[in-house]
N, C-alpha and C. Protein backbone atom coordinates (compact mmCIF):
# COMPACT_ATOMS: atom_id res chain seq x y z
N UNK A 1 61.78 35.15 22.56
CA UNK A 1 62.13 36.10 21.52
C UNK A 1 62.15 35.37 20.17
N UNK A 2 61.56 36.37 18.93
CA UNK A 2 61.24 35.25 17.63
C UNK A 2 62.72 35.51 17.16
N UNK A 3 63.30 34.38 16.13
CA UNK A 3 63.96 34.28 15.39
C UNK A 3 64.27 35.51 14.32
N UNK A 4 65.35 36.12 14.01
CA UNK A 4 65.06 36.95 12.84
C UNK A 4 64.79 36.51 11.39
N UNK A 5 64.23 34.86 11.55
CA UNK A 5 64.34 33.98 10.16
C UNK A 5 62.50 34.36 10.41
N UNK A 6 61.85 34.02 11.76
CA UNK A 6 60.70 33.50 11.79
C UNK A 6 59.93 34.67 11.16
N UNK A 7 60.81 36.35 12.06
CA UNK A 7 60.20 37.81 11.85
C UNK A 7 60.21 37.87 9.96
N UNK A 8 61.12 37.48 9.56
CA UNK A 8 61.62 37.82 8.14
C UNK A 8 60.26 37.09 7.21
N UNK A 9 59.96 35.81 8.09
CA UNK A 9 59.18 34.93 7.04
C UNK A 9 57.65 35.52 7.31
N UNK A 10 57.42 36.35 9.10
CA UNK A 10 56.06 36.60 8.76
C UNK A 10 55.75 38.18 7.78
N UNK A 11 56.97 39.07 7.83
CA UNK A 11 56.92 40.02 7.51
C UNK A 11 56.55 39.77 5.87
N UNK A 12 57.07 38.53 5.46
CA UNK A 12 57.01 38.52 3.79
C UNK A 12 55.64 38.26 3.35
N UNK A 13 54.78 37.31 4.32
CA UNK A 13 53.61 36.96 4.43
C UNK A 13 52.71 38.16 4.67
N UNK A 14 52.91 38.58 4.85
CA UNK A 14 51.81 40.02 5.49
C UNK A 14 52.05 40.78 4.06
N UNK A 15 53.01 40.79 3.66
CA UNK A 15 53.48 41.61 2.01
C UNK A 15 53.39 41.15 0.60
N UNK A 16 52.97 39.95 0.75
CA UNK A 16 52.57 38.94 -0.29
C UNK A 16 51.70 39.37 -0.82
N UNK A 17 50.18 39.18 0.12
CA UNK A 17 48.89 40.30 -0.77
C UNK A 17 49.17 41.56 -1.79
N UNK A 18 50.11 42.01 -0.42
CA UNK A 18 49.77 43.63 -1.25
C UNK A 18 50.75 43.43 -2.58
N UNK A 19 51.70 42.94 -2.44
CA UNK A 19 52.77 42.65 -3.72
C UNK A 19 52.52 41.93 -4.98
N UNK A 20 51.21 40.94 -4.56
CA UNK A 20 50.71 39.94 -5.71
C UNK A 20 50.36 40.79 -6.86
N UNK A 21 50.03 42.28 -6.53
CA UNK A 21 49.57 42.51 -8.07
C UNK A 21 50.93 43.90 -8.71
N UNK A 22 51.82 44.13 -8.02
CA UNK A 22 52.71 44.57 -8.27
C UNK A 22 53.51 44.45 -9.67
N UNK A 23 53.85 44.98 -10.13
CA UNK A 23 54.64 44.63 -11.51
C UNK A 23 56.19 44.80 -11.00
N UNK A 24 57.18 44.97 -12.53
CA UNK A 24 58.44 45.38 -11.58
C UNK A 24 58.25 46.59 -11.25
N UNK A 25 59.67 46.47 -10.18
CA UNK A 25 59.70 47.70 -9.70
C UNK A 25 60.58 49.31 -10.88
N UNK A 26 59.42 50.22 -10.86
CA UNK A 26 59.63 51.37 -11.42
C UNK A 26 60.42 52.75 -9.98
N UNK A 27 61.17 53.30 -11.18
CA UNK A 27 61.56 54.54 -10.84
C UNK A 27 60.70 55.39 -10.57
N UNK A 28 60.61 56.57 -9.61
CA UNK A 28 59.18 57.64 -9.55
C UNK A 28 59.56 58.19 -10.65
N UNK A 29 58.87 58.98 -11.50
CA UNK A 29 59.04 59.85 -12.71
C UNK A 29 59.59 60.73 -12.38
N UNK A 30 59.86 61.60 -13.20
CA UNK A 30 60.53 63.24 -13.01
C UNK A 30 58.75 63.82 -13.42
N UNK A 31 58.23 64.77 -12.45
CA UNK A 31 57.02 65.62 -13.16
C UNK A 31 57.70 66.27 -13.91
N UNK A 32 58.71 67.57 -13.78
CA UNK A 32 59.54 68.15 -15.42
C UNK A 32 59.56 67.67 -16.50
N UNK A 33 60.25 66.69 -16.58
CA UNK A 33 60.18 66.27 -17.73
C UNK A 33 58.97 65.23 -17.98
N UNK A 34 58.25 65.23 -17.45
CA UNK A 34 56.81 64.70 -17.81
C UNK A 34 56.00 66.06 -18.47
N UNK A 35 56.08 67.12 -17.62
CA UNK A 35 55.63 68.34 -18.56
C UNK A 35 55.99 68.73 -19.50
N UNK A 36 57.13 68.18 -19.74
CA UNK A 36 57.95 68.53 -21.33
C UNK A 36 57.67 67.97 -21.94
N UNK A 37 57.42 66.86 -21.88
CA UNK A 37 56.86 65.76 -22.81
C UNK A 37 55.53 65.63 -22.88
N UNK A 38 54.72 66.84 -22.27
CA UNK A 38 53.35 66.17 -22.54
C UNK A 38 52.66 66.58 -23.56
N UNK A 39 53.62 67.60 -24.29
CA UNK A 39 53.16 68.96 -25.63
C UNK A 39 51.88 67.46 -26.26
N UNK A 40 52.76 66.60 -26.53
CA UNK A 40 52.36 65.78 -27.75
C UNK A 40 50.88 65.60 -27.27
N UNK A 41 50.43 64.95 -26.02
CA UNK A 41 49.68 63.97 -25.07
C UNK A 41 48.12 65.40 -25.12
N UNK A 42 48.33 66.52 -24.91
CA UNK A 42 47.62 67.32 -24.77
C UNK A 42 47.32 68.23 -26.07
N UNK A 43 47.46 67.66 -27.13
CA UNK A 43 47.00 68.07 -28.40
C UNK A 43 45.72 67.25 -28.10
N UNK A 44 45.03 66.02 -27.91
CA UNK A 44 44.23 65.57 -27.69
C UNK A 44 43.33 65.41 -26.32
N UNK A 45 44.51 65.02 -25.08
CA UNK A 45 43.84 65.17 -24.11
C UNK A 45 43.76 66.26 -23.34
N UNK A 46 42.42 66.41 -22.90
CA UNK A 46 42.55 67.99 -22.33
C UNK A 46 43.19 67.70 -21.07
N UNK A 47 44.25 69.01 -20.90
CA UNK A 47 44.80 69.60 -19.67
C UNK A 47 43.63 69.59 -18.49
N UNK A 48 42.34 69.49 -18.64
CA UNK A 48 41.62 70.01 -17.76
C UNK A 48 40.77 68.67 -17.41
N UNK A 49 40.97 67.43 -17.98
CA UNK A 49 40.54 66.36 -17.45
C UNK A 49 39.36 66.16 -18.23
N UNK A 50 38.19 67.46 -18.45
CA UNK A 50 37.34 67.33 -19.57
C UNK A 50 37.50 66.34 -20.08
N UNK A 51 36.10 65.45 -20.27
CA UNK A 51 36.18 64.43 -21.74
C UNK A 51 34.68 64.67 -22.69
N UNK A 52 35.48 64.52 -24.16
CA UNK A 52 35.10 65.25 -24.90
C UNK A 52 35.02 64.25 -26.05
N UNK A 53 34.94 62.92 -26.01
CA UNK A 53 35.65 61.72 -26.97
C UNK A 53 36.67 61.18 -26.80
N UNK A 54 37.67 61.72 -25.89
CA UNK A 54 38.93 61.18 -25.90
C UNK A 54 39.19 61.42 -24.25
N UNK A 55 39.69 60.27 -23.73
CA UNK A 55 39.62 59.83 -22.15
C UNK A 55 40.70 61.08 -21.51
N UNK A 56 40.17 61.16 -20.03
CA UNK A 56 40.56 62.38 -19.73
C UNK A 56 42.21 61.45 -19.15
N UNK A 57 42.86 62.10 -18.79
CA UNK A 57 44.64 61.31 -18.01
C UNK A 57 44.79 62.09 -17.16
N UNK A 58 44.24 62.93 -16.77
CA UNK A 58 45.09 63.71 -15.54
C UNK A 58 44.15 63.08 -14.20
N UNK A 59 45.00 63.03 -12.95
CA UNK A 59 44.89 62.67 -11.81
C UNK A 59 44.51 60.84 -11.41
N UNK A 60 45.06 60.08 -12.61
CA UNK A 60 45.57 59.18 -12.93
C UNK A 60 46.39 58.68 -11.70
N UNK A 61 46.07 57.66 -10.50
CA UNK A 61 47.52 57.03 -10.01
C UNK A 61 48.67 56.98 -11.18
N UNK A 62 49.82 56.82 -10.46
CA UNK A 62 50.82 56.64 -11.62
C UNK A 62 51.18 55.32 -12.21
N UNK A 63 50.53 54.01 -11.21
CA UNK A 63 50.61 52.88 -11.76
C UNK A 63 49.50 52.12 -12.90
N UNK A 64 48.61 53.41 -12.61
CA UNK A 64 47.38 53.04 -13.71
C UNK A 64 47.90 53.82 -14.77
N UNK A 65 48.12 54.67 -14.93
CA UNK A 65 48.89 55.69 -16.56
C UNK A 65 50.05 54.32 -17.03
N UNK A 66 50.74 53.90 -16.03
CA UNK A 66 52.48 53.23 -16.42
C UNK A 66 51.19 51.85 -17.21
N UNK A 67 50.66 51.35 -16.50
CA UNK A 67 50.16 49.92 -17.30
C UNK A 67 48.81 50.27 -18.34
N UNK A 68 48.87 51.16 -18.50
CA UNK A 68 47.73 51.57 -19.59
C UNK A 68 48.59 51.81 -21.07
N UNK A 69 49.59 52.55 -20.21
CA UNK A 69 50.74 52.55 -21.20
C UNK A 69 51.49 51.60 -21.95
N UNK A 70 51.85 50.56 -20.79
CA UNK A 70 52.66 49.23 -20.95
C UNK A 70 51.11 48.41 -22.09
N UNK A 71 50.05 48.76 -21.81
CA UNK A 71 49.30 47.71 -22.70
C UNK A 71 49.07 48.26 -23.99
N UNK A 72 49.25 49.70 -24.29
CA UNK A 72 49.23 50.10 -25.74
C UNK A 72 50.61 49.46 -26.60
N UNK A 73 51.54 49.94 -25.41
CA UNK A 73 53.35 49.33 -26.25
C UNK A 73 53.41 48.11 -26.42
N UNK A 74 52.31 47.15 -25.61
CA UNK A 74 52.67 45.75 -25.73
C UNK A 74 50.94 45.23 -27.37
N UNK A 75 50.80 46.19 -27.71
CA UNK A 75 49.54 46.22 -28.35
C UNK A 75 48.35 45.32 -27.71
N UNK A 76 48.45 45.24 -26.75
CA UNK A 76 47.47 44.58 -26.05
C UNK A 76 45.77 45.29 -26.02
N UNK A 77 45.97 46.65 -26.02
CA UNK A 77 45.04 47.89 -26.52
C UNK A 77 45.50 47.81 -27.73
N UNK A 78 44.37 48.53 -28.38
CA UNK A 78 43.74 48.39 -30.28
C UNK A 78 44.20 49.77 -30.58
N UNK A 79 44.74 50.66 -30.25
CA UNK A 79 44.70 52.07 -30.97
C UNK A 79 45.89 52.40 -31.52
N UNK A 80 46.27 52.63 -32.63
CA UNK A 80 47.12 52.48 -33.55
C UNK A 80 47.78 53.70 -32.87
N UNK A 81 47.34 54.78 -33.04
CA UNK A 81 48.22 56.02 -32.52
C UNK A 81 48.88 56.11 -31.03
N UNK A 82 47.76 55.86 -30.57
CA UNK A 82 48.59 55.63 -28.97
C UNK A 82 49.30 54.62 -28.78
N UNK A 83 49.34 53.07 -30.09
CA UNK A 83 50.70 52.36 -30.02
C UNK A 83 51.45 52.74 -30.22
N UNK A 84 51.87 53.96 -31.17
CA UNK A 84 52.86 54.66 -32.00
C UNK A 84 53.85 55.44 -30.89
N UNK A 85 52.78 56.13 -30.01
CA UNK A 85 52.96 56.87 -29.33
C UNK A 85 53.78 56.06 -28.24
N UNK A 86 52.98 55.42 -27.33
CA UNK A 86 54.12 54.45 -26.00
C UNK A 86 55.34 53.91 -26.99
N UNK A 87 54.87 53.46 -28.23
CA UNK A 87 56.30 52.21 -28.67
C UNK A 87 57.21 53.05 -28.49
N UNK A 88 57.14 54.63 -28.76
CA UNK A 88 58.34 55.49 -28.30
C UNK A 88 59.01 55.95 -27.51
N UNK A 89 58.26 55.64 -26.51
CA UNK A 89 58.78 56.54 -25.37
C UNK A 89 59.11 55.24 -24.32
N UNK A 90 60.54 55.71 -23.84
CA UNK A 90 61.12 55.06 -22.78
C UNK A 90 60.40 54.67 -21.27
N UNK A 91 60.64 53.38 -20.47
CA UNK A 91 60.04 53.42 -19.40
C UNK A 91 60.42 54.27 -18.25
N UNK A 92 61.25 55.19 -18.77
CA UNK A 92 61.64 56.53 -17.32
C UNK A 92 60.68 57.71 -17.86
N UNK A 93 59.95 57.71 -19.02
CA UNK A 93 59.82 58.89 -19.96
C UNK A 93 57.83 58.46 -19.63
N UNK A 94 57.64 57.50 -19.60
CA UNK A 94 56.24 57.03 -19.30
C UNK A 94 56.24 57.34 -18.41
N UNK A 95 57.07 56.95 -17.24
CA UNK A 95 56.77 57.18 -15.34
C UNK A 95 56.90 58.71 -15.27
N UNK A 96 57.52 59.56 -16.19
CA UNK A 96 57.55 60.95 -16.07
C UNK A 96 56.23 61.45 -16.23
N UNK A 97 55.39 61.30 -17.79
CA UNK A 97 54.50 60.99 -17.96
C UNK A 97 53.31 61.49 -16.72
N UNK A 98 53.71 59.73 -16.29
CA UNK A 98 52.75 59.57 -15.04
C UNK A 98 52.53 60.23 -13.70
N UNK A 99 54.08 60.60 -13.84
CA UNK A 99 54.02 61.98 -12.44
C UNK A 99 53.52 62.80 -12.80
N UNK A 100 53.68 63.80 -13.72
CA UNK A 100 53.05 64.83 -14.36
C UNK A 100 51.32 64.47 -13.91
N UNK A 101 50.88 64.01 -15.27
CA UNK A 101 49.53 64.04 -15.31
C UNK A 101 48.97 63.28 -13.84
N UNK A 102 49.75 62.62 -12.72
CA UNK A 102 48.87 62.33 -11.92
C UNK A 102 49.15 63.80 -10.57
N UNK A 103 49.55 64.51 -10.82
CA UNK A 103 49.84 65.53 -10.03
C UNK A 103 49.22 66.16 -10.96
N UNK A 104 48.05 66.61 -11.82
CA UNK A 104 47.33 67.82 -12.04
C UNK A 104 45.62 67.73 -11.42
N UNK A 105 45.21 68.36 -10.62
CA UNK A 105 43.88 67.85 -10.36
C UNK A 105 42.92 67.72 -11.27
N UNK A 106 41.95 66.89 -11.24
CA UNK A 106 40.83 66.48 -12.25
C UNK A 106 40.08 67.79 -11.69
N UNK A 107 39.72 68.73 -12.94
CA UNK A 107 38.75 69.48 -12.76
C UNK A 107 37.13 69.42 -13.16
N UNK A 108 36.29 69.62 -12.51
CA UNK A 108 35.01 69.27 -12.69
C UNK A 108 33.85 70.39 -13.55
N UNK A 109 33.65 69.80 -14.62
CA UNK A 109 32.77 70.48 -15.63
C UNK A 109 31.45 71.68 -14.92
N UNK A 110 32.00 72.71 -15.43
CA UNK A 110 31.14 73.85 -14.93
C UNK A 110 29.88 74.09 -15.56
């Protein structure tokens, strides 16, 4: 019978991969208040995923919206408005965000 030190050490090993690209750990968003907040987000991006000049966000994993986000607030991305935009908003208010728009389906141009 294995050790519960030996089980502990292979279990961490098997979780290492998948964890290496992990950031910290986030809260799930609220979708509500991701829809409340998205008035601003959908003056430009369409609700319907359409792109039109400006990148579509809906059906987005939520860890790709949270670090797309995290790289405008950290100005790591060049776009002045969408820095303006993350530098404001809280990291429970981004992951809301991210529930929202990754729970709307990408709809496909008719």
């Amino acid at each position: 019978m294995r050790s519960r030190t030996a089980i502990a050490v292979a279990v961490a090993a098997l979780a290492a991969p998948a964890m290496a690209g992990a950031g910290p750990a986030r809260a799930e968003g609220d979708k509500a208040l991701g829809e409340y907040l998205s008035s601003e987000c959908v003056t430009c991006h369409q609700i319907t995923g359409h792109y039109e000049g400006i990148p579509p966000i809906v059906g987005w994993p939520d860890a790709t919206f949270i670090a797309i986000m995290d790289e405008y607030r950290s100005k790591k991305r060049s776009n002045p408005i969408m820095q303006t935009i993350a530098g404001r908003l809280s990291a429970a208010e981004v992951a809301s965000l991210a529930a929202y728009f990754g729970s709307l389906p990408h709809q496909q141009a008719k």
